[in-house]
C-alpha atoms as a PDB file:
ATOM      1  CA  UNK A   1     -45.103  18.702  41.292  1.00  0.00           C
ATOM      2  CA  UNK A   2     -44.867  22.042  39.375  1.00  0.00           C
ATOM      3  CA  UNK A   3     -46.662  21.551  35.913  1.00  0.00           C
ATOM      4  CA  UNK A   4     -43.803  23.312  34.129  1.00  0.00           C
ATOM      5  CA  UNK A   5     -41.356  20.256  35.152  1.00  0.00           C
ATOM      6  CA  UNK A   6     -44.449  17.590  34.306  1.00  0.00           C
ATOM      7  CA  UNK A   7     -44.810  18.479  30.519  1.00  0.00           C
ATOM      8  CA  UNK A   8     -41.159  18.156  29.526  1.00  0.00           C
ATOM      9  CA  UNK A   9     -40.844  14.850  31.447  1.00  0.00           C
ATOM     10  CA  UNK A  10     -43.858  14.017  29.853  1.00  0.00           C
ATOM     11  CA  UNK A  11     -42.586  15.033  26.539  1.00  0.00           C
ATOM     12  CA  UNK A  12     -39.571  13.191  26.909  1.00  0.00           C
ATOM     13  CA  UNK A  13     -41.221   9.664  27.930  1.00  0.00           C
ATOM     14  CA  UNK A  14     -43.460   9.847  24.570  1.00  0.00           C
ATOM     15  CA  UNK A  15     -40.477  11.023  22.811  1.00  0.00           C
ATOM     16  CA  UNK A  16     -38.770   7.884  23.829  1.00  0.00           C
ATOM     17  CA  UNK A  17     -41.849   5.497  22.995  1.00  0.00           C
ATOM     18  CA  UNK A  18     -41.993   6.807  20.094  1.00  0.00           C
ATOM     19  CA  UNK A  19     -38.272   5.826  18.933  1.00  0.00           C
ATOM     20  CA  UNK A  20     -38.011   2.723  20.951  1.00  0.00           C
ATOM     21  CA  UNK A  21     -41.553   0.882  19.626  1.00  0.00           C
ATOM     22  CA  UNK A  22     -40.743   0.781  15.804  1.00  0.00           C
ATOM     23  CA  UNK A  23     -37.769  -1.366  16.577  1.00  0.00           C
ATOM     24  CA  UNK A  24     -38.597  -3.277  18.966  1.00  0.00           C
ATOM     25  CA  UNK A  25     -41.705  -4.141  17.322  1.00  0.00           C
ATOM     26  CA  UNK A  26     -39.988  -5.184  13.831  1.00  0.00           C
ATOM     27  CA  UNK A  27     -37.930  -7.351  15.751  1.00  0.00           C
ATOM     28  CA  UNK A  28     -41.158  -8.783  17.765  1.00  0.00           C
ATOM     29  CA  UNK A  29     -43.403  -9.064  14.322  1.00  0.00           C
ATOM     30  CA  UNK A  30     -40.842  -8.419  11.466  1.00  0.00           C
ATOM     31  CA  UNK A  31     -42.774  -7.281   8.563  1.00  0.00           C
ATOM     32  CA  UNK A  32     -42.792  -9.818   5.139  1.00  0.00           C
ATOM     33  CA  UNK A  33     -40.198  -7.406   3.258  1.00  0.00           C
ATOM     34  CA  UNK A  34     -37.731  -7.766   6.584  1.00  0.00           C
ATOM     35  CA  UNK A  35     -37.155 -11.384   6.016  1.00  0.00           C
ATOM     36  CA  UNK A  36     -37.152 -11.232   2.200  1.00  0.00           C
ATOM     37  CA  UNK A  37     -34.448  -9.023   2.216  1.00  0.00           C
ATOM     38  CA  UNK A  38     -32.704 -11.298   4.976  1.00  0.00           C
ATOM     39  CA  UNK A  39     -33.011 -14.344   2.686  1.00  0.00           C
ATOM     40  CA  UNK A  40     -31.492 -11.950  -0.497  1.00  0.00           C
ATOM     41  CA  UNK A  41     -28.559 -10.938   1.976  1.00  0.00           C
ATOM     42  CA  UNK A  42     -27.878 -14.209   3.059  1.00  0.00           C
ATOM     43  CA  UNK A  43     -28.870 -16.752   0.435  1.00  0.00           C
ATOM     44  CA  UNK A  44     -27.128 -19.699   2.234  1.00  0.00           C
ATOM     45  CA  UNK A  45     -29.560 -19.504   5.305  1.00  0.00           C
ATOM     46  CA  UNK A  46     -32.797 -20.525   5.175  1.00  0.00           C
ATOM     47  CA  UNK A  47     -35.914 -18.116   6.604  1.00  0.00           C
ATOM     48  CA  UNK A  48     -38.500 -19.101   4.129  1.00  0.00           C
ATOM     49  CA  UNK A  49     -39.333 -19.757   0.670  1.00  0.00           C
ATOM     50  CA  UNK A  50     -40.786 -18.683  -2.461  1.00  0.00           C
ATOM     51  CA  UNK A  51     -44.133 -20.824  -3.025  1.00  0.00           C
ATOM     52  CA  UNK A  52     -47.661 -19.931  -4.461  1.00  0.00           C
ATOM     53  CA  UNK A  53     -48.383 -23.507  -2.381  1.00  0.00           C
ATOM     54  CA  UNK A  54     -50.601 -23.399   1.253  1.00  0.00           C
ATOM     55  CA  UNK A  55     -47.640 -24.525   2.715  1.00  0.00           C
ATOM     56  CA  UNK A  56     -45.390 -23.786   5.922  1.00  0.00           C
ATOM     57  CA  UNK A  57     -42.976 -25.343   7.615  1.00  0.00           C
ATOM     58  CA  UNK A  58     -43.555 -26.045  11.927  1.00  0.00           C
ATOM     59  CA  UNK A  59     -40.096 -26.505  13.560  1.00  0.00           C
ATOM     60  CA  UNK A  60     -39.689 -26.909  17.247  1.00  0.00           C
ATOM     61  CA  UNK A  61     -36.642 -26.303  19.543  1.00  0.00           C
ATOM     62  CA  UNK A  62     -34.455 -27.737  22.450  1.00  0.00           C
ATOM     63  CA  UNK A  63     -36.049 -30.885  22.610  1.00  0.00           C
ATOM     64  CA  UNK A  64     -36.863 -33.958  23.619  1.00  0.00           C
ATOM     65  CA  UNK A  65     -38.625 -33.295  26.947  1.00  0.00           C
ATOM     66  CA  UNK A  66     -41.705 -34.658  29.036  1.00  0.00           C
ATOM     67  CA  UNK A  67     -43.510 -32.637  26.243  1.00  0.00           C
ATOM     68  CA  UNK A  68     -42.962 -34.132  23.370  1.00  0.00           C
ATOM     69  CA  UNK A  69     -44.901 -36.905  23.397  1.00  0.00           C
ATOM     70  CA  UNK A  70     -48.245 -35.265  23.974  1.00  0.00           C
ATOM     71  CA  UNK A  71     -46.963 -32.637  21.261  1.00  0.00           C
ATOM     72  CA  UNK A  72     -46.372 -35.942  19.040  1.00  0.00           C
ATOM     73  CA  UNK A  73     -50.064 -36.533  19.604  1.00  0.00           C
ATOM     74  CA  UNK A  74     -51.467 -33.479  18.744  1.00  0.00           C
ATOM     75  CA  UNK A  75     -49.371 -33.454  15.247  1.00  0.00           C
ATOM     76  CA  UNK A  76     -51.116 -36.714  14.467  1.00  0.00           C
ATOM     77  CA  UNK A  77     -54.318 -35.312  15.452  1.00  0.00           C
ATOM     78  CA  UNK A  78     -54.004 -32.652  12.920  1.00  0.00           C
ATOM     79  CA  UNK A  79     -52.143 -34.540  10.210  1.00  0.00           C
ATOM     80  CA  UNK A  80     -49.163 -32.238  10.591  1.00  0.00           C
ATOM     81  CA  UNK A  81     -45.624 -32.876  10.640  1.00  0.00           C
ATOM     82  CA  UNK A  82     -42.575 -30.795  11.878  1.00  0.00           C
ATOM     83  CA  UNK A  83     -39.091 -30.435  12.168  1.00  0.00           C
ATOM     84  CA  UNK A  84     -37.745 -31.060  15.888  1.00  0.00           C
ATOM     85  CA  UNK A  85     -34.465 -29.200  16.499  1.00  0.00           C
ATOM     86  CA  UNK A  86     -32.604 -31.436  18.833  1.00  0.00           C
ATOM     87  CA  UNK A  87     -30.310 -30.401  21.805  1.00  0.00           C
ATOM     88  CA  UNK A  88     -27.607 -32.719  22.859  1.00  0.00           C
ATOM     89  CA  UNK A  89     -27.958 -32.436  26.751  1.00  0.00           C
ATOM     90  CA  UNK A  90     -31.534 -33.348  26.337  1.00  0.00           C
ATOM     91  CA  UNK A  91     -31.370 -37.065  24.933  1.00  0.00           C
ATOM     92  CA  UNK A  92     -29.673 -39.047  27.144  1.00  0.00           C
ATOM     93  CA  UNK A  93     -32.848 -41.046  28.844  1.00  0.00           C
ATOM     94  CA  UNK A  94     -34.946 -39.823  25.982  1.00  0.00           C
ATOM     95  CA  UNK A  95     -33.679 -41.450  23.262  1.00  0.00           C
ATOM     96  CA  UNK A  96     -36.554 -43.945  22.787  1.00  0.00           C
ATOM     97  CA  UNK A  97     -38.306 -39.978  21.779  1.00  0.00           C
ATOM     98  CA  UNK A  98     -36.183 -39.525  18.875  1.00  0.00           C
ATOM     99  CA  UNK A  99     -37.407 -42.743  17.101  1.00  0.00           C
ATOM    100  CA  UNK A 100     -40.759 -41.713  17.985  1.00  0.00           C
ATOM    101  CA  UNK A 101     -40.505 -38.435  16.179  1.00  0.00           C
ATOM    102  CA  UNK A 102     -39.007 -40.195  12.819  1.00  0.00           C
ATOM    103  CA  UNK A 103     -41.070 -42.988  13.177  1.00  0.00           C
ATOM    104  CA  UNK A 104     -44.367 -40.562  13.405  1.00  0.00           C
ATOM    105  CA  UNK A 105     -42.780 -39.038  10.142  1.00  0.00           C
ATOM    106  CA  UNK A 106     -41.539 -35.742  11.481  1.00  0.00           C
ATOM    107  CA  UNK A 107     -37.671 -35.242  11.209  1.00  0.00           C
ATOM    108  CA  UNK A 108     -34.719 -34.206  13.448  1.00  0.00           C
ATOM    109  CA  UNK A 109     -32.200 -31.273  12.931  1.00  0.00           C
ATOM    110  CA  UNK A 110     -29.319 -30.173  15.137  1.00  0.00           C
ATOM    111  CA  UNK A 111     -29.539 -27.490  17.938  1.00  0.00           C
ATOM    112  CA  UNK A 112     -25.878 -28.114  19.324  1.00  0.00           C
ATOM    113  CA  UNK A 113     -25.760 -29.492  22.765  1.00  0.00           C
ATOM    114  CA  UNK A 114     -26.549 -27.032  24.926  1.00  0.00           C
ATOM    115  CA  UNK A 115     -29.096 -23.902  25.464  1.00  0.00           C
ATOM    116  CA  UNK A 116     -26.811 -20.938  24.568  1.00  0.00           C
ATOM    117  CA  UNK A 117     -25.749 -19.095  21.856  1.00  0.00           C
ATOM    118  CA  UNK A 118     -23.890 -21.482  19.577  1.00  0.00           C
ATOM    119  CA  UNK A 119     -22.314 -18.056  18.280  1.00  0.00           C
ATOM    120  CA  UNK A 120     -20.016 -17.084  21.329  1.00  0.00           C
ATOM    121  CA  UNK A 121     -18.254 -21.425  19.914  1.00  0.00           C
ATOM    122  CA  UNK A 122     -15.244 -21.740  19.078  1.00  0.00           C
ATOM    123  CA  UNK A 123     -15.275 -23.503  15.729  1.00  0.00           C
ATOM    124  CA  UNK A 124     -13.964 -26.222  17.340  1.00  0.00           C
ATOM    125  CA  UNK A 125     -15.912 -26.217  19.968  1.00  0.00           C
ATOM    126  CA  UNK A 126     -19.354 -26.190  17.944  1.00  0.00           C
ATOM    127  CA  UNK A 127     -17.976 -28.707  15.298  1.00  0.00           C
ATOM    128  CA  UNK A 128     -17.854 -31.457  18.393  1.00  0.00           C
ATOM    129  CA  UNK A 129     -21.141 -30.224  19.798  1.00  0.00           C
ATOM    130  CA  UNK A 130     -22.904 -30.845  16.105  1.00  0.00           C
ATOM    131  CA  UNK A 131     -20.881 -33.608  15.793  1.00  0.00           C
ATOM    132  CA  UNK A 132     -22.119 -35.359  19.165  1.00  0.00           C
ATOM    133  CA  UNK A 133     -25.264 -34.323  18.119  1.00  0.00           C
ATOM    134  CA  UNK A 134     -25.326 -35.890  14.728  1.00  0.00           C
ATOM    135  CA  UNK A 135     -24.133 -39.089  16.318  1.00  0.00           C
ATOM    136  CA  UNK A 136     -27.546 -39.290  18.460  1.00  0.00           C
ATOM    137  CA  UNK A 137     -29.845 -38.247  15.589  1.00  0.00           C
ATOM    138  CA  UNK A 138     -27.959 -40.844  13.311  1.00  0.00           C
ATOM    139  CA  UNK A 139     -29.082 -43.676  15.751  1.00  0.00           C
ATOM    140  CA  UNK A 140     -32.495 -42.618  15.701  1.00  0.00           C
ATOM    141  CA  UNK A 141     -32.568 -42.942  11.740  1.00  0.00           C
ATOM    142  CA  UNK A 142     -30.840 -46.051  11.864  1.00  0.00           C
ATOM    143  CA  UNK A 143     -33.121 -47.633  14.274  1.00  0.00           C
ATOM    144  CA  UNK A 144     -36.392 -46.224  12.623  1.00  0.00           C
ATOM    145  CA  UNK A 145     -36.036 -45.466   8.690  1.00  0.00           C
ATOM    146  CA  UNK A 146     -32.237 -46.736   8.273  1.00  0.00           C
ATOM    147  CA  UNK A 147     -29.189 -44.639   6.933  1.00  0.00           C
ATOM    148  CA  UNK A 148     -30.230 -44.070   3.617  1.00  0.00           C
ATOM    149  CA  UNK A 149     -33.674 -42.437   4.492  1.00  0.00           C
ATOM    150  CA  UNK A 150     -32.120 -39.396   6.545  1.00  0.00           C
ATOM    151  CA  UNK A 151     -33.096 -36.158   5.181  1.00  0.00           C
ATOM    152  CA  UNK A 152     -30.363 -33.433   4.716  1.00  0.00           C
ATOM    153  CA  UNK A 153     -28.536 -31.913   7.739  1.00  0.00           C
ATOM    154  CA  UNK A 154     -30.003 -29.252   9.564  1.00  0.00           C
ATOM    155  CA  UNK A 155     -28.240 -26.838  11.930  1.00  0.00           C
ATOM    156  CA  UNK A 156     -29.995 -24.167  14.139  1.00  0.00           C
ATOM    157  CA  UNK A 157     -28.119 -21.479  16.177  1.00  0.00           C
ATOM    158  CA  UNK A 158     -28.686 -21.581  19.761  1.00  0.00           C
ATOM    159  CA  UNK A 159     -30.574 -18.299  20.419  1.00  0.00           C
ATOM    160  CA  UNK A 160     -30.120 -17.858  16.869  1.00  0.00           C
ATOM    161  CA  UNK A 161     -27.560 -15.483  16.085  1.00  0.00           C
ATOM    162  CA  UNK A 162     -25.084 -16.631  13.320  1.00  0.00           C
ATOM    163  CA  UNK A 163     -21.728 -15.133  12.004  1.00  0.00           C
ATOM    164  CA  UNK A 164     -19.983 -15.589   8.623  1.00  0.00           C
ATOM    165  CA  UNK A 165     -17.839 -17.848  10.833  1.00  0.00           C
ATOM    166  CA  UNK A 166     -20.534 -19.733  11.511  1.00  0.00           C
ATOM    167  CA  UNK A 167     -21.676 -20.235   7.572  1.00  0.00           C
ATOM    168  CA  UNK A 168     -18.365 -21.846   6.534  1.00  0.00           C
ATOM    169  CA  UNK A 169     -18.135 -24.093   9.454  1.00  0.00           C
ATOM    170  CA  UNK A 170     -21.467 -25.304   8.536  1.00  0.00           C
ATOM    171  CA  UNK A 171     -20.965 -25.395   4.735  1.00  0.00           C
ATOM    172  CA  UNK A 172     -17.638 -27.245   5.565  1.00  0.00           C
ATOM    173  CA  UNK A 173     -19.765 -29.963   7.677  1.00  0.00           C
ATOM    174  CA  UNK A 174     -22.699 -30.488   4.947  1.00  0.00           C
ATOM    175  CA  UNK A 175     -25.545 -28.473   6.844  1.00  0.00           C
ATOM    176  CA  UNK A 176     -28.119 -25.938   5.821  1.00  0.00           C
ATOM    177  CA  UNK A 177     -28.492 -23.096   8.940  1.00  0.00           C
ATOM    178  CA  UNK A 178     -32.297 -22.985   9.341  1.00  0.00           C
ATOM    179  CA  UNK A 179     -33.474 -19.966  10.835  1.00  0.00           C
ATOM    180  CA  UNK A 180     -37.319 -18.493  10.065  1.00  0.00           C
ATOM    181  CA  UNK A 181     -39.828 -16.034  10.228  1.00  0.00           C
ATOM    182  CA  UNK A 182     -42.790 -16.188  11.903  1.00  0.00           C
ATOM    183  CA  UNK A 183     -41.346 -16.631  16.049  1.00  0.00           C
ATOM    184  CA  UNK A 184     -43.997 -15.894  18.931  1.00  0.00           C
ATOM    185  CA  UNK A 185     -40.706 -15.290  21.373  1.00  0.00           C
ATOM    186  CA  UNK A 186     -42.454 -18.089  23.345  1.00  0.00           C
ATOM    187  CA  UNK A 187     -39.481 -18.883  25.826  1.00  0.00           C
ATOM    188  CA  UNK A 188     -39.975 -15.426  27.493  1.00  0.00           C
ATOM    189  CA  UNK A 189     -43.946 -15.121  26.606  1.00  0.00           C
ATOM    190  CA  UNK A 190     -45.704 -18.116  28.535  1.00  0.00           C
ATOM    191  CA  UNK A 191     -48.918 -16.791  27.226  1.00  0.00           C
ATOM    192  CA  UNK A 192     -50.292 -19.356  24.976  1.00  0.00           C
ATOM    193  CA  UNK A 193     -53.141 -17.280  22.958  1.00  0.00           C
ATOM    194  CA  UNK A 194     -50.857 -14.367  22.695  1.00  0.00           C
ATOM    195  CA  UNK A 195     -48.085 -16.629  20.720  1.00  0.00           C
ATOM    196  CA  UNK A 196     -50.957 -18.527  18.947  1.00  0.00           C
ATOM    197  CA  UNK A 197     -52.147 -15.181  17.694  1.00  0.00           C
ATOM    198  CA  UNK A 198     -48.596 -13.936  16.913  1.00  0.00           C
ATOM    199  CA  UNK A 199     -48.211 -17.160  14.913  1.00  0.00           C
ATOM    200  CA  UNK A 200     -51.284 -16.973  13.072  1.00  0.00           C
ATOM    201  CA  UNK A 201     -51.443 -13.198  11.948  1.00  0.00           C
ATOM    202  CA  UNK A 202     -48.231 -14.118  10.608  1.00  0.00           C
ATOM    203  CA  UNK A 203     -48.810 -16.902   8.459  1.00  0.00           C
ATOM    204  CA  UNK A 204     -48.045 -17.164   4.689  1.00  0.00           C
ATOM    205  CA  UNK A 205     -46.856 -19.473   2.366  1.00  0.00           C
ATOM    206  CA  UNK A 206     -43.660 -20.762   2.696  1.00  0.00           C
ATOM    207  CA  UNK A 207     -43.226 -19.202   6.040  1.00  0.00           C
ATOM    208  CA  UNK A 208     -41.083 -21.152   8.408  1.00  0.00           C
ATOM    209  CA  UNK A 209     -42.731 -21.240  12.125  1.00  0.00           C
ATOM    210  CA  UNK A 210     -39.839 -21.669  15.260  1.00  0.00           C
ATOM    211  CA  UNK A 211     -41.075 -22.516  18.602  1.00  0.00           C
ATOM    212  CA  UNK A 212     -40.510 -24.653  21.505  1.00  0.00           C
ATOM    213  CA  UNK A 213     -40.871 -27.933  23.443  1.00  0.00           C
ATOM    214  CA  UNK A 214     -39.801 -28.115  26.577  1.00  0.00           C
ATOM    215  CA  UNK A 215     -42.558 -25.365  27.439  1.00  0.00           C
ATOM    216  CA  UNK A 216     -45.866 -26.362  28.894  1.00  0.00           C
ATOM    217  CA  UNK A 217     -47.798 -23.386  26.804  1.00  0.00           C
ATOM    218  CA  UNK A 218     -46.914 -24.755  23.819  1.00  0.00           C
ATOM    219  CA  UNK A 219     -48.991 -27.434  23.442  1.00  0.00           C
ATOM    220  CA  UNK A 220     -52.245 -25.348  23.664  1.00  0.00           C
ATOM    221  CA  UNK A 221     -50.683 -22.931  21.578  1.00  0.00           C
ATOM    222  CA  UNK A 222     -50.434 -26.177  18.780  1.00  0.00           C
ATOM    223  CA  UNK A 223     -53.749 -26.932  19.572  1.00  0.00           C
ATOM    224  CA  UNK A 224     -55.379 -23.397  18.475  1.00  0.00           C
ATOM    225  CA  UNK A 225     -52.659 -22.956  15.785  1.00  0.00           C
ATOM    226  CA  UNK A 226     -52.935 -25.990  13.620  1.00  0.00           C
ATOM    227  CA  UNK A 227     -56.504 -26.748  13.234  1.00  0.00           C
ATOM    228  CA  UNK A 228     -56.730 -22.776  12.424  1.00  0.00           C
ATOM    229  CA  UNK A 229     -53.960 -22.894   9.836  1.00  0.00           C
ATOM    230  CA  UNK A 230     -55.589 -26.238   8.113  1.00  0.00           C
ATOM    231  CA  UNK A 231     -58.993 -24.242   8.111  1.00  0.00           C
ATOM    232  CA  UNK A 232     -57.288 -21.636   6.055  1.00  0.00           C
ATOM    233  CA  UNK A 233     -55.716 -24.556   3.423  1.00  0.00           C
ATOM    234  CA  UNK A 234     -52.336 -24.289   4.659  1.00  0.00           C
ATOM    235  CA  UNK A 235     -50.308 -27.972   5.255  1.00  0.00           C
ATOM    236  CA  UNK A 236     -48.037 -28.120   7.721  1.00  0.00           C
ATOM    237  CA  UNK A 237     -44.787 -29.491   7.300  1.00  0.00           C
ATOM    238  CA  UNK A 238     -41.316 -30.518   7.765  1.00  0.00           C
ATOM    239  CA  UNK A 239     -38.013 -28.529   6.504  1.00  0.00           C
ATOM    240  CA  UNK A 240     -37.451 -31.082   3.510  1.00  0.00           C
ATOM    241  CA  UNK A 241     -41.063 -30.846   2.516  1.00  0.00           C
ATOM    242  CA  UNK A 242     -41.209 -27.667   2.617  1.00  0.00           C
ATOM    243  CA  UNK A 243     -38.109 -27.218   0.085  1.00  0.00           C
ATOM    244  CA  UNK A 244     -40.137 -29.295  -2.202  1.00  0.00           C
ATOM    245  CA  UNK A 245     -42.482 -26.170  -2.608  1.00  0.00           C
ATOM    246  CA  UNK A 246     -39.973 -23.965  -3.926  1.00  0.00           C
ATOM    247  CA  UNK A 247     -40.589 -22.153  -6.492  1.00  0.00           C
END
């Protein structure tokens, strides 16, 4: 190929690298001042919190699966608790799982019924979804801790988008919208050191970890993570303990 065509395509595939990797990698590894300013603009959802404590918050999505049992383990083994966002479609079989989780002293929140963006709902359409939901969460409390032991409601977006739409359905229904801000994208990285080191150079007090059961990787991932974090003084806990810490 004639060098005088090489150089401009060359120059125009740096070019492009250069504007496309500054984006892409805040939304990858979103820099501390990114989610502090998402927190000012929207007060009402929660991405982490003000603390001079060693603490963070582990929360886990689109459970219960085959999983979550040996990820139940390895909390115990580590003296760490989390907050297991439950979808709907998953439970029925596995219900026996959610009394587990309360009864190991984690907690449940909601993660609608299905894996997909709880954003593209109809209100009315999400509202039964949380609702059904709730109903299967309830029973687990019941069985385990009893009614009056159930921490506050927790709602997390499938694929986590929100809208303002969104915020006053919630608000109307008594939940919190629980996002974060330390997320290894492990449901399209199956590489479990490269999402345990994602999680880890992120870490920080009152930082709110999201990742996943369902996914084999994850459980060596919690494996490396947690006694890592604990060697560094950090506890790891659930939602509610977490918003003990704040400031």
């Amino acid at each position: 190929m004639d060098s005088s065509i090489e150089l401009p395509m060359l120059y125009y595939l740096l070019t492009s690298l250069c504007i496309l990797i500054p984006p892409l990698y805040i939304i990858y590894k979103p820099p501390n001042f990114v989610i502090r300013y998402f927190q000012r603009r929207w007060p009402d959802v929660l991405w982490q919190i003000p603390t001079a404590s060693k603490v963070i918050a582990l929360t886990l999505d689109d459970g219960p699966s085959d999983h979550t049992r040996e990820i139940l383990k390895i909390l115990q083994t580590y003296d760490a608790h989390a907050t297991f966002f439950i979808t709907g479609s998953q439970v029925p079989g596995r219900e026996d799982i959610l009394r587990e989780i309360v009864r190991a002293g984690n907690e449940l929140g909601n993660h609608a019924m299905h894996d997909e963006p709880s954003r593209s709902l109809s209100d009315t359409t999400l509202a039964k979804e949380i609702e059904a939901v709730d109903g299967m969460l309830s029973k687990a409390y019941d069985a385990v801790a009893g009614p009056d032991q159930r921490p506050p409601r927790y709602f997390r977006p499938g694929h986590g988008f929100f809208s303002d739409r969104m915020r006053e359905l919630l608000k109307r229904m008594g939940y919190r919208l629980i996002l974060g801000g330390i997320y290894p994208h492990d449901p399209q990285i199956p590489f479990w050191w490269m999402n345990a080191n994602h999680i880890l150079s992120m870490i920080r007090p009152g930082g709110i970890i999201i990742c996943h059961d369902g996914r084999a990787w994850t459980l060596p991932m919690l494996r490396k993570i947690l006694p890592e974090m604990q060697r560094q003084g950090y506890r790891i806990v659930t939602i509610t303990e977490l918003l003990k810490e704040t400031i």
